[in-house]
C-alpha atoms as a PDB file:
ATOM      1  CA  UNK A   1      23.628 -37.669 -42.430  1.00  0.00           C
ATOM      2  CA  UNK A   2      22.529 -41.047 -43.936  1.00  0.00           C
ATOM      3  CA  UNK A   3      19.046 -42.122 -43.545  1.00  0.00           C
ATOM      4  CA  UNK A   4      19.997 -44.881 -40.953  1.00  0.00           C
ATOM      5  CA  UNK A   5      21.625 -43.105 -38.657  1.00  0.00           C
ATOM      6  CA  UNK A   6      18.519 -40.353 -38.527  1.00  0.00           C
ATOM      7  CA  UNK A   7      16.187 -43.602 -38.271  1.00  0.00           C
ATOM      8  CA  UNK A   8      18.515 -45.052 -35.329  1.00  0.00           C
ATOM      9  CA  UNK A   9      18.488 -41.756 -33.541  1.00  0.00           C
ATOM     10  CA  UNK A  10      14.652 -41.339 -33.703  1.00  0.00           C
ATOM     11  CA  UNK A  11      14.208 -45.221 -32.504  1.00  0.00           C
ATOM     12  CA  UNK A  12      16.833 -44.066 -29.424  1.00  0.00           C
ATOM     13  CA  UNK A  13      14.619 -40.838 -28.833  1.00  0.00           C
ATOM     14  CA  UNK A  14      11.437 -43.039 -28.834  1.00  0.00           C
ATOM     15  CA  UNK A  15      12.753 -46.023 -26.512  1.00  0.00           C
ATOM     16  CA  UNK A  16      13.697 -42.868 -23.911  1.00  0.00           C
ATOM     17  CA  UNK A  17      10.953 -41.460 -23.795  1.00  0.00           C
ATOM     18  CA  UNK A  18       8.670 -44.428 -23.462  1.00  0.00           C
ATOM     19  CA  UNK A  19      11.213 -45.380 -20.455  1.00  0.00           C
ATOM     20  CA  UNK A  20      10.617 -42.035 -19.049  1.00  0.00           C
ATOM     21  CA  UNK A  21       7.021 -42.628 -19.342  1.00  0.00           C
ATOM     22  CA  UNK A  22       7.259 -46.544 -17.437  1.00  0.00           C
ATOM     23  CA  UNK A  23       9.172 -44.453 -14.500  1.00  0.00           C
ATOM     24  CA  UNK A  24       6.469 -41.357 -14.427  1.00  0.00           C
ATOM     25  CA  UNK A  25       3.674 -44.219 -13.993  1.00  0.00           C
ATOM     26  CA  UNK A  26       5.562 -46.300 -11.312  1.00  0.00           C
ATOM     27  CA  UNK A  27       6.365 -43.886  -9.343  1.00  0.00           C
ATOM     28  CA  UNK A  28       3.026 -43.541  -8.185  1.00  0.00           C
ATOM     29  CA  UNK A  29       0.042 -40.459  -6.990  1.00  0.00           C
ATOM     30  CA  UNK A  30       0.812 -36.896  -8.139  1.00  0.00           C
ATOM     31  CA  UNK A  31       0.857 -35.314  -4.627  1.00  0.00           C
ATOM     32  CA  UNK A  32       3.002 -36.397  -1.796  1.00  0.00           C
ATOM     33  CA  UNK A  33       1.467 -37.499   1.228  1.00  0.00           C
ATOM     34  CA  UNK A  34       2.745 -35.185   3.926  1.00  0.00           C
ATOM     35  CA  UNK A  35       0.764 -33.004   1.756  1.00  0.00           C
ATOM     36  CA  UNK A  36      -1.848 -34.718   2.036  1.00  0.00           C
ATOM     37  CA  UNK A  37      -1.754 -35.156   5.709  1.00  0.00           C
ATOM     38  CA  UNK A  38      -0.729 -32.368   6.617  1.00  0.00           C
ATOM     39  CA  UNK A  39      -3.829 -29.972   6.899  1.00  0.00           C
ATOM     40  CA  UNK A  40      -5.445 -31.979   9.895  1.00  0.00           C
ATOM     41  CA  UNK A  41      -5.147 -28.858  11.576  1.00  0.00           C
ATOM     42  CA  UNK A  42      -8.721 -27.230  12.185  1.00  0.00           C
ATOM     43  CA  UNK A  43      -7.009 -23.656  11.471  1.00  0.00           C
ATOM     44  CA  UNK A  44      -5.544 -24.628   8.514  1.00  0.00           C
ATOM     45  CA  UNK A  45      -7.995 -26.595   7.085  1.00  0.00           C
ATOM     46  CA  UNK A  46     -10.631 -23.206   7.882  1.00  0.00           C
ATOM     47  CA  UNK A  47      -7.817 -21.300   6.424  1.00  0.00           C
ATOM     48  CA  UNK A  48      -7.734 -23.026   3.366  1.00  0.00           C
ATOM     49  CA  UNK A  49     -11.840 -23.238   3.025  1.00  0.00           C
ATOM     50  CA  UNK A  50     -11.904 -19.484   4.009  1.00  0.00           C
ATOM     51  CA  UNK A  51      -9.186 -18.954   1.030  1.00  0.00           C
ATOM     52  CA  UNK A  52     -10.980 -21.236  -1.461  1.00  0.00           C
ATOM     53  CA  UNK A  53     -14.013 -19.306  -0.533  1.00  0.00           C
ATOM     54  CA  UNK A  54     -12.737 -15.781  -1.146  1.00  0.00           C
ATOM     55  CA  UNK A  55     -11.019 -16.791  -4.490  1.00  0.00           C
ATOM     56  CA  UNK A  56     -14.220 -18.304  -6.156  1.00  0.00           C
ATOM     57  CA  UNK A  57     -16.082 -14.958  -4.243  1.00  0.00           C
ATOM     58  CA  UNK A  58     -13.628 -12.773  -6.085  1.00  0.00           C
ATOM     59  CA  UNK A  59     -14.052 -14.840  -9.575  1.00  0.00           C
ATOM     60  CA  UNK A  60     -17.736 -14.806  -8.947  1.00  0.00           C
ATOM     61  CA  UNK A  61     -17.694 -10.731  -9.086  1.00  0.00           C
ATOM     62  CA  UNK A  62     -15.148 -10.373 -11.806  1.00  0.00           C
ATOM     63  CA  UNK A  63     -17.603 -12.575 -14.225  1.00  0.00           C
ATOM     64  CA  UNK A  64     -20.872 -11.187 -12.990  1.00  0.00           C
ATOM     65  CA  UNK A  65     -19.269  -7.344 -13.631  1.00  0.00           C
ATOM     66  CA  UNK A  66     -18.341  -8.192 -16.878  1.00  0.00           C
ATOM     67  CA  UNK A  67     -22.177  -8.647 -18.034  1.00  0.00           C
ATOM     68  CA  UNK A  68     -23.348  -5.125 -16.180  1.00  0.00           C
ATOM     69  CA  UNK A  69     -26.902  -5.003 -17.008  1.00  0.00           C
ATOM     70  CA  UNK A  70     -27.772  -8.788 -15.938  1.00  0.00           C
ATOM     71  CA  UNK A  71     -26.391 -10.541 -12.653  1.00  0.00           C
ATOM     72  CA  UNK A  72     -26.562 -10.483  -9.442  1.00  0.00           C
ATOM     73  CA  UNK A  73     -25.279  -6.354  -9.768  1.00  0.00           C
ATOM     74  CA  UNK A  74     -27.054  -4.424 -12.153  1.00  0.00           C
ATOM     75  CA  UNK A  75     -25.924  -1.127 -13.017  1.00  0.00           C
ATOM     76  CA  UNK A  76     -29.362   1.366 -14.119  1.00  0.00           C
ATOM     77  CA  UNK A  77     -29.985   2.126 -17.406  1.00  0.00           C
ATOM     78  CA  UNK A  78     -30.679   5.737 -16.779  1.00  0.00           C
ATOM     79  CA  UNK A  79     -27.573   7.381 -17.384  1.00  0.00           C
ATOM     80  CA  UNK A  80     -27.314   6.181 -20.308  1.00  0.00           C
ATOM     81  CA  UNK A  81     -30.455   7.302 -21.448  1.00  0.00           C
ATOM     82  CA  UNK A  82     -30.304  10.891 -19.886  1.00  0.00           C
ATOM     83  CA  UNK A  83     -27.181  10.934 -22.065  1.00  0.00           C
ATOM     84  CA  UNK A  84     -28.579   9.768 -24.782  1.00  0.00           C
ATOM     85  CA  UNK A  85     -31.581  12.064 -24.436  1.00  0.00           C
ATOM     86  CA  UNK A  86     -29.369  14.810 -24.135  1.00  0.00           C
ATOM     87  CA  UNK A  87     -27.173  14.179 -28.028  1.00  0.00           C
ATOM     88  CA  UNK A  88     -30.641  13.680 -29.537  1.00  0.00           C
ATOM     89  CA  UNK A  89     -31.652  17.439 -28.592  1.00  0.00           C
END
């Protein structure tokens, strides 16, 4: 394949995707508005706080249990060093 027909293709490749790009910005926001509108409801909207809620509650405790001798859980030292006790004998 000559070099000007690889150079043509890549200019044809290039002029796409910066048309692609021209449509992706005009068409406007990310998120549709009945989306947007659509959680006026005061159940859904508590559902969705109540959700958010319980998903950074549940990340909360997966971090803090991953350090178990600082946090907001601690687990005692004193097993450990029964056990410990106990191979030094």
């Amino acid at each position: 394949m000559p070099k000007v027909m690889i150079w043509d293709d890549a200019l044809l490749l290039y002029r796409v995707l910066q048309q692609r790009w021209v449509v992706v910005d005009a068409s406007g926001g990310t998120l549709p508005t009945p989306i947007l509108i659509m959680p006026r409801n005061t159940i859904m909207t508590a559902l969705f706080f109540l959700t958010a809620l319980l998903i950074s509650a549940t990340l909360y405790l997966i971090f803090d249990m991953d350090t178990p001798s600082s946090g907001m859980f601690r687990v005692s030292n004193a097993p450990f060093e029964r056990a410990l006790a106990q191979l030094q004998r």
